[in-house]
C-alpha atoms as a PDB file:
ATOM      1  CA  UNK A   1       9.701  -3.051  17.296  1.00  0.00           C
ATOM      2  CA  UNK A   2      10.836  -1.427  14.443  1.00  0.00           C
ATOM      3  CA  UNK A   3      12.560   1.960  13.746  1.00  0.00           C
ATOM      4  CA  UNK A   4      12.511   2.430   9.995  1.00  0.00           C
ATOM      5  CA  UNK A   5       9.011   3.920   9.381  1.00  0.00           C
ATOM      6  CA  UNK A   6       9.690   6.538  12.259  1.00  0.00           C
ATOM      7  CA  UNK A   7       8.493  10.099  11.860  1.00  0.00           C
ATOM      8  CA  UNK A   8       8.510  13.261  13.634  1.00  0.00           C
ATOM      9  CA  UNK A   9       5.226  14.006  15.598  1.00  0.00           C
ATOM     10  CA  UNK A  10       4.523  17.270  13.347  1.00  0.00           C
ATOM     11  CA  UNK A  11       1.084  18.162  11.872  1.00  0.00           C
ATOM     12  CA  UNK A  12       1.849  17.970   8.341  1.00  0.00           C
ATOM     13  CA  UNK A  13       3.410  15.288   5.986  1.00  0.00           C
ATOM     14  CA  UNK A  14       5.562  15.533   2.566  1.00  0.00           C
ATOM     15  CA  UNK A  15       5.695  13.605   0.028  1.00  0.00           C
ATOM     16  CA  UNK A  16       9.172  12.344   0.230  1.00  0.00           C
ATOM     17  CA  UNK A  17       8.409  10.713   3.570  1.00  0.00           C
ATOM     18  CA  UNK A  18       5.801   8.625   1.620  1.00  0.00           C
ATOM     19  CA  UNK A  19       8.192   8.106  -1.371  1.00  0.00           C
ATOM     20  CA  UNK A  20      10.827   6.312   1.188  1.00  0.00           C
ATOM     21  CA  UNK A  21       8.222   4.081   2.183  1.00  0.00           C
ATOM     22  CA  UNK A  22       7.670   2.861  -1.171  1.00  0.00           C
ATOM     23  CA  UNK A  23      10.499   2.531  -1.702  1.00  0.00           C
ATOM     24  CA  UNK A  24      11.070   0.344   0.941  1.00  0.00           C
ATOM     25  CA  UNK A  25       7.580  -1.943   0.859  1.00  0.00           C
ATOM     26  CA  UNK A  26       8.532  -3.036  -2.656  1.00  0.00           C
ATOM     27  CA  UNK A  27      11.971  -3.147  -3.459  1.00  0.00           C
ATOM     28  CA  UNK A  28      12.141  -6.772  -2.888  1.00  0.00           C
ATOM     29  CA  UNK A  29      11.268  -8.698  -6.552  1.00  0.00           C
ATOM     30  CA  UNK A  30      13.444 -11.585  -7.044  1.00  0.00           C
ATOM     31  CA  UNK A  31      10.388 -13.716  -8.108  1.00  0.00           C
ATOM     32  CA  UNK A  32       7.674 -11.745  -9.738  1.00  0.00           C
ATOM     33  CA  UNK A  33       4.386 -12.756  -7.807  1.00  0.00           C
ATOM     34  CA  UNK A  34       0.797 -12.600  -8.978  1.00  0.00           C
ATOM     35  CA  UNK A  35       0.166  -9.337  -7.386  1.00  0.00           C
ATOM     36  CA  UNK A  36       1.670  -7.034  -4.548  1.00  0.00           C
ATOM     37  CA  UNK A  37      -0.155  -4.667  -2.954  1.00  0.00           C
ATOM     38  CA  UNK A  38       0.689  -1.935  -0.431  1.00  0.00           C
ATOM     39  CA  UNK A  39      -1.272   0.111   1.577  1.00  0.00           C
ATOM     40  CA  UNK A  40      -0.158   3.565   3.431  1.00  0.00           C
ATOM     41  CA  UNK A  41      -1.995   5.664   5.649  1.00  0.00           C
ATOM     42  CA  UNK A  42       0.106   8.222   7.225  1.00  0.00           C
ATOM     43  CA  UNK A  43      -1.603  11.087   9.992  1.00  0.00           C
ATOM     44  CA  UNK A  44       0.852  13.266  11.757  1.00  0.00           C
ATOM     45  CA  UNK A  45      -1.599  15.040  14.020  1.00  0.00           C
ATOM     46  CA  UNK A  46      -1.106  14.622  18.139  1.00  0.00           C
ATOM     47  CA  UNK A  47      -2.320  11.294  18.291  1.00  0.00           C
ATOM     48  CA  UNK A  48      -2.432  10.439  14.507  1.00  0.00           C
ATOM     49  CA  UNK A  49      -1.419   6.597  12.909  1.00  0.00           C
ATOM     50  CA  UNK A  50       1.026   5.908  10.591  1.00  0.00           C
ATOM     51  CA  UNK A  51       0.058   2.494   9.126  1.00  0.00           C
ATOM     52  CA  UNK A  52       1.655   0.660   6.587  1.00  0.00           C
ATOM     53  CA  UNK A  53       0.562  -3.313   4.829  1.00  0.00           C
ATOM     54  CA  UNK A  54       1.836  -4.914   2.042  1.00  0.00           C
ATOM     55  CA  UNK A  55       1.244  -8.226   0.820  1.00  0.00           C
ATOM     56  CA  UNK A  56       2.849 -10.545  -2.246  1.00  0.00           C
ATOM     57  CA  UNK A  57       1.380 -13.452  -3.375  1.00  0.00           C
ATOM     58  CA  UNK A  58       2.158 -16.025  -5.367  1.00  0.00           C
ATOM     59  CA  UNK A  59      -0.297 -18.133  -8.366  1.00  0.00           C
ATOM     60  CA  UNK A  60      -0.429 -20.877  -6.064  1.00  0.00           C
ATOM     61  CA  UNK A  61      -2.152 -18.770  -3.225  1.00  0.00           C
ATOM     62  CA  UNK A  62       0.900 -18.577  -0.830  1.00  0.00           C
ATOM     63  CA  UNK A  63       1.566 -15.070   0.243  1.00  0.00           C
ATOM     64  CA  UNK A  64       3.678 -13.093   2.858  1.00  0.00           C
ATOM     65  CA  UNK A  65       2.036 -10.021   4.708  1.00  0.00           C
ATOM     66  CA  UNK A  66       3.686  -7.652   6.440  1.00  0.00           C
ATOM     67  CA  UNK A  67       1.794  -4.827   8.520  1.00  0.00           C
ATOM     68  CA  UNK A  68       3.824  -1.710  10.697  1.00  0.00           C
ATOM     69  CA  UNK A  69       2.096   0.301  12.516  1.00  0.00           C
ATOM     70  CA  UNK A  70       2.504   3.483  14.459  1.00  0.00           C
ATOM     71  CA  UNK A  71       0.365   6.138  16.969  1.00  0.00           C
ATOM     72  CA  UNK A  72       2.165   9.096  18.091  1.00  0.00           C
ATOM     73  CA  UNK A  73       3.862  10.364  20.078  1.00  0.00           C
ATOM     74  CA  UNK A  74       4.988   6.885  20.024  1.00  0.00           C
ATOM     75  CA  UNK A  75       8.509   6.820  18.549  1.00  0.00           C
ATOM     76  CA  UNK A  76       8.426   3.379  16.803  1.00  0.00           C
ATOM     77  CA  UNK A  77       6.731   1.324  14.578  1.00  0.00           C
ATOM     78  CA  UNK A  78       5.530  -2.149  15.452  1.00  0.00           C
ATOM     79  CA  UNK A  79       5.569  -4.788  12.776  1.00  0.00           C
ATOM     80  CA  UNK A  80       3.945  -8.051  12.495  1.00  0.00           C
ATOM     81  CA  UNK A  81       4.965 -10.912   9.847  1.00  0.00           C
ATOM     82  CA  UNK A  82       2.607 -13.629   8.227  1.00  0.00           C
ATOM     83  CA  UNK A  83       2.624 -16.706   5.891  1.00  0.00           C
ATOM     84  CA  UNK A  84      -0.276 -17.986   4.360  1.00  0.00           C
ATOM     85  CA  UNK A  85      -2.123 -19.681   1.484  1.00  0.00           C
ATOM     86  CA  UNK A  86      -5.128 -18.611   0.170  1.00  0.00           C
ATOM     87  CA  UNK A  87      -7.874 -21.254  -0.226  1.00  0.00           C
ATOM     88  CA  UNK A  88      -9.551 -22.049  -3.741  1.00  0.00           C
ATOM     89  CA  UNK A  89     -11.979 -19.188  -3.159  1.00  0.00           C
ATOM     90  CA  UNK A  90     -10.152 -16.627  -1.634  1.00  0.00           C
ATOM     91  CA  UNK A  91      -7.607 -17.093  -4.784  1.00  0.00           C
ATOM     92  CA  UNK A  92     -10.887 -17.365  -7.320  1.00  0.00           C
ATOM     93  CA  UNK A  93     -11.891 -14.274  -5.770  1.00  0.00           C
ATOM     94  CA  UNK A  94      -8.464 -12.240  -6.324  1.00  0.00           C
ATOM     95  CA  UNK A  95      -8.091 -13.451  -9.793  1.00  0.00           C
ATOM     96  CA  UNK A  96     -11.277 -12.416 -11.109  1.00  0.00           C
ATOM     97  CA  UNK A  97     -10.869  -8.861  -9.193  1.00  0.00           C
ATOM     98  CA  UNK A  98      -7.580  -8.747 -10.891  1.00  0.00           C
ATOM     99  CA  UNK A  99      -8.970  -9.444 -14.362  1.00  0.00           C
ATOM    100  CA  UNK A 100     -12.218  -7.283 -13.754  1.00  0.00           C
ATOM    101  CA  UNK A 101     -11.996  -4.519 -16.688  1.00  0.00           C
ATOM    102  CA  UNK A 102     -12.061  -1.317 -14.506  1.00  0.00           C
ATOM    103  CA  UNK A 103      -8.621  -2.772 -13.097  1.00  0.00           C
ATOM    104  CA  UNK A 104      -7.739  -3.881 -16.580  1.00  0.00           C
ATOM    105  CA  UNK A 105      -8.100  -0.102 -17.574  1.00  0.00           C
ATOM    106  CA  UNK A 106      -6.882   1.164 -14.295  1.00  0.00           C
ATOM    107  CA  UNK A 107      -4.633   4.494 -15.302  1.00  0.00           C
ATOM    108  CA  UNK A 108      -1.052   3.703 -14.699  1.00  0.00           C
ATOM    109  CA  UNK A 109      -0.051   4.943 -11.475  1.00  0.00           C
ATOM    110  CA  UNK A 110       2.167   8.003 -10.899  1.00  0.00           C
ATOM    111  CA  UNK A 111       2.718   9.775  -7.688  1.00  0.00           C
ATOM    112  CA  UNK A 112       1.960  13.521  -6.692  1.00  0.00           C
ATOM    113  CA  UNK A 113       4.270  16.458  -8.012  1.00  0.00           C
ATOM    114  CA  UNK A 114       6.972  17.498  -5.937  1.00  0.00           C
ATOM    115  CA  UNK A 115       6.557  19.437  -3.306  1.00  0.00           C
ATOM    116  CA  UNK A 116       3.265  18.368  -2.291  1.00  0.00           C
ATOM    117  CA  UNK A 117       2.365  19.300   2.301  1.00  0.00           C
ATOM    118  CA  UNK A 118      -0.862  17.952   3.004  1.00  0.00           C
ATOM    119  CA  UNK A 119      -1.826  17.064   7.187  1.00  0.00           C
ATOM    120  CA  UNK A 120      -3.136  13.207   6.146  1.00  0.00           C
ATOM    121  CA  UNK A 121      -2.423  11.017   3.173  1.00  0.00           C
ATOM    122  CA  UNK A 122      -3.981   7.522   2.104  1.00  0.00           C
ATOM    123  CA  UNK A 123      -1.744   5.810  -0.448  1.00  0.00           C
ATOM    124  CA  UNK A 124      -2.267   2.364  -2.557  1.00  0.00           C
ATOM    125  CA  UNK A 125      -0.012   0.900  -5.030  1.00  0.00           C
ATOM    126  CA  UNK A 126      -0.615  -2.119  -6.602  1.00  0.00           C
ATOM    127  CA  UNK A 127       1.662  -4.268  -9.331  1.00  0.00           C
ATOM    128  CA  UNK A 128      -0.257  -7.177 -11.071  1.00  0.00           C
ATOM    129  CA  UNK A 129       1.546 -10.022 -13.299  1.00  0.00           C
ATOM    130  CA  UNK A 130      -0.044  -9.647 -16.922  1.00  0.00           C
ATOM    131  CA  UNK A 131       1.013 -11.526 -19.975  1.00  0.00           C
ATOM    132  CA  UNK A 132       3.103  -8.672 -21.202  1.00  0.00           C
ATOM    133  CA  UNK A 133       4.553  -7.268 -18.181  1.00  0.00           C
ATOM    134  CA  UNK A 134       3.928  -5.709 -14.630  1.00  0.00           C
ATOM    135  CA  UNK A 135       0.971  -3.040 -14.614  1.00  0.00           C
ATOM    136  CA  UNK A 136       1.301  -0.734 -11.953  1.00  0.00           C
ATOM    137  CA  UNK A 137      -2.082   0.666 -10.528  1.00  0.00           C
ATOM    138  CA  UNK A 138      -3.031   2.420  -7.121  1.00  0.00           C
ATOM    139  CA  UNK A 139      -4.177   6.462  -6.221  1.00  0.00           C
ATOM    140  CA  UNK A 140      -3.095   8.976  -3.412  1.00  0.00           C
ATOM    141  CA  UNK A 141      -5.451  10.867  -1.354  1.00  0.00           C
ATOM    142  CA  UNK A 142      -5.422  13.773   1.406  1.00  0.00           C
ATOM    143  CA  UNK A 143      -7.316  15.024   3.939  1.00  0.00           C
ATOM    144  CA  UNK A 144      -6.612  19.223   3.747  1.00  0.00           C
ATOM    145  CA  UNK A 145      -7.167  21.312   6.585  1.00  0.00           C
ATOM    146  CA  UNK A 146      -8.204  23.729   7.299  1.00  0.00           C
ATOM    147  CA  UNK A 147      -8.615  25.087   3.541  1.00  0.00           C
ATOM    148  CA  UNK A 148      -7.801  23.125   0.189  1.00  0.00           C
ATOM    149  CA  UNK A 149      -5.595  26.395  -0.714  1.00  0.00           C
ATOM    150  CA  UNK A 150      -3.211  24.395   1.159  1.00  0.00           C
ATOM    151  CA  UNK A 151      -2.939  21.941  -1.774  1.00  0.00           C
ATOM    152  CA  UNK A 152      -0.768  23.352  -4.835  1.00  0.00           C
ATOM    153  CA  UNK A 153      -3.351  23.657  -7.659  1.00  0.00           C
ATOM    154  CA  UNK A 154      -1.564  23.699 -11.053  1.00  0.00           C
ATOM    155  CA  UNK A 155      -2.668  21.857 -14.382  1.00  0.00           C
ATOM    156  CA  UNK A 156      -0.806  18.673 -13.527  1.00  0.00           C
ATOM    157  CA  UNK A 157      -2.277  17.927 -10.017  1.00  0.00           C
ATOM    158  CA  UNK A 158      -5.219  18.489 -11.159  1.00  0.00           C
ATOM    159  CA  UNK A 159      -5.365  16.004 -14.339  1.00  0.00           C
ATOM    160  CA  UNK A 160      -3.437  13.881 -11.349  1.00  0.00           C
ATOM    161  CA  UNK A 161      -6.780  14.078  -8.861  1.00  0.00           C
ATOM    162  CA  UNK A 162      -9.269  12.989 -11.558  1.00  0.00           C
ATOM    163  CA  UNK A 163      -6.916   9.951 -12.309  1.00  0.00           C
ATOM    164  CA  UNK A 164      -6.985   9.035  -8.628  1.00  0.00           C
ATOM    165  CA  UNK A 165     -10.176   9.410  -8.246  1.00  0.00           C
ATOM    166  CA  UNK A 166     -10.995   7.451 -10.896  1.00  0.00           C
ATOM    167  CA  UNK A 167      -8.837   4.753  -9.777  1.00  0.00           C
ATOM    168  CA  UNK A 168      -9.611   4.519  -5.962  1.00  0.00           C
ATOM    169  CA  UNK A 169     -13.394   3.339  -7.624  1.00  0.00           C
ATOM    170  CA  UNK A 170     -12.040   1.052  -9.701  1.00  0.00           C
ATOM    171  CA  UNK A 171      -9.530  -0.805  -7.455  1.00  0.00           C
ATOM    172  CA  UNK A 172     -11.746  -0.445  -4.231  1.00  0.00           C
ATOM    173  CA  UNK A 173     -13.255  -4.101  -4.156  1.00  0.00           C
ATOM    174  CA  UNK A 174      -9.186  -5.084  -4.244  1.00  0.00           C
ATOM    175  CA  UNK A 175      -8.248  -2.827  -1.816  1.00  0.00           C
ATOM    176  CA  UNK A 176     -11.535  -4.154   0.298  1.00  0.00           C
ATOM    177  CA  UNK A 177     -10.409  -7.607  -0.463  1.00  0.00           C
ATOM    178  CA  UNK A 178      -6.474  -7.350   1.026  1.00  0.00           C
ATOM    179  CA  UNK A 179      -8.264  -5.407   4.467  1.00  0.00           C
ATOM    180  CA  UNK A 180     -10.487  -8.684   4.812  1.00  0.00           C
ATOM    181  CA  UNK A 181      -7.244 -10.841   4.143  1.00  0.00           C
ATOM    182  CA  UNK A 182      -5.221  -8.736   6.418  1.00  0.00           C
ATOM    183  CA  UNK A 183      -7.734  -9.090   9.212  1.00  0.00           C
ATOM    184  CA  UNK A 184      -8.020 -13.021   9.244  1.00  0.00           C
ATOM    185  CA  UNK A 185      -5.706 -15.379  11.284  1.00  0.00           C
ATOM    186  CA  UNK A 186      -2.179 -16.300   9.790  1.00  0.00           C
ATOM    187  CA  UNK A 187       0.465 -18.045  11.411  1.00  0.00           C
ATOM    188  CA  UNK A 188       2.978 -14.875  12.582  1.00  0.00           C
ATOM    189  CA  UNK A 189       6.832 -14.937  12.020  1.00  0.00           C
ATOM    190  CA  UNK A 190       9.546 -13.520  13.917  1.00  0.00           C
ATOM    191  CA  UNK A 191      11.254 -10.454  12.394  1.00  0.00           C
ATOM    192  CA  UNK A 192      13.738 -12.228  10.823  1.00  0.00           C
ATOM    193  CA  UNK A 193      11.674 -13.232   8.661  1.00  0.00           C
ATOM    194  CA  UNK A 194      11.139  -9.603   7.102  1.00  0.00           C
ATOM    195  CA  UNK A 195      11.919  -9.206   3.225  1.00  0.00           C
ATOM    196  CA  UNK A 196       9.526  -6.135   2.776  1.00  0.00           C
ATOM    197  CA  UNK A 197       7.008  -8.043   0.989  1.00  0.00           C
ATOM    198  CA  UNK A 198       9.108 -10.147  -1.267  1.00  0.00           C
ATOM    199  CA  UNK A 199       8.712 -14.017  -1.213  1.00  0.00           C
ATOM    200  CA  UNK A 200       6.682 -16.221   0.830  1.00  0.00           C
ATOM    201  CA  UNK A 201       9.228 -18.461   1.955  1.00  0.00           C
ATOM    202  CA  UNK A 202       9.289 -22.176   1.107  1.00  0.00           C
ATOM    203  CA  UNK A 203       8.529 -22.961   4.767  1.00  0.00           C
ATOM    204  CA  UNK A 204       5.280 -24.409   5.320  1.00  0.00           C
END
């Protein structure tokens, strides 16, 4: 069990909730990998699911997943640890999403303007290795209810929206790819074994 991604059972969420996970799911880079992905989903309502998957692998195809998960009015998180290698084709099949030229051209990603109180939020980030550097790539998304008055509208967000938008098309065969990864069979790890998607280790 794990007490980190804890949050009050209320009915909406802000931003800087979302902004400590980040900052938590990717901190770890003492070896830059091929690509790192995270995934957030975060729903405050009665019985709502705070989920949260990231994933780092390496050019070789070995990768370490981590997935946390919580449904109110639970009070904790549970997290589960894998190790892995891709095969030839799930690795063939990353590296040509990564180099596909929507990603290529993705928008660089930048989060909401503070404040920002929406009910439920989907969030993806995702860094890629590229000759000259890391590109950073991903979208954020809300569910408003009961009216979209809720949402601040001011010239920023809304220049922000259209780049999301945009983005969530472009990177959605990635995103689709990690869920089918994430769903397979990997060899779990205790919880000692957490580095907040960093390294695989040289284990196995």
């Amino acid at each position: 069990m794990l007490h980190a991604l804890t949050v009050s059972p209320m009915t909406t969420v802000t931003v800087p909730i979302l902004t400590s996970l980040f900052a938590l799911t990717i901190a770890a880079t003492r070896k830059l990998p091929l690509v790192r992905i995270v995934e957030t989903s975060i729903d405050l309502h009665s019985f709502g699911i705070t989920a949260n998957s990231c994933i780092a692998i390496q050019g070789n195809g070995r990768f370490h997943l981590e997935t946390r998960l919580q449904q109110l009015p639970r009070p904790q998180a549970v997290l589960h640890i894998y190790e892995g290698t891709l095969d030839a084709f799930q690795l063939s099949r990353l590296e040509s999403m990564l180099d596909a030229h929507a990603v290529r051209e993705a928008s660089t990603y930048k989060g909401p303007k503070l404040p920002v109180v929406v009910p439920t939020i989907a969030d993806v980030r995702i860094e890629i290795a590229r000759a000259d550097g890391v590109q950073t790539v991903g979208y954020f998304a809300w569910i408003m209810n009961p009216a979209p008055t809720a949402y601040p509208q001011n010239p920023h967000q809304k220049l922000s929206r259209r780049k999301w938008s945009k983005s969530r098309l472009a990177l959605a065969p990635l995103v689709g790819w990690f869920q089918e990864v994430e769903a397979m069979r990997w060899p779990e790890l205790t919880e000692s074994h957490s580095n907040l998607c960093g390294d695989p280790s040289s284990e196995g």
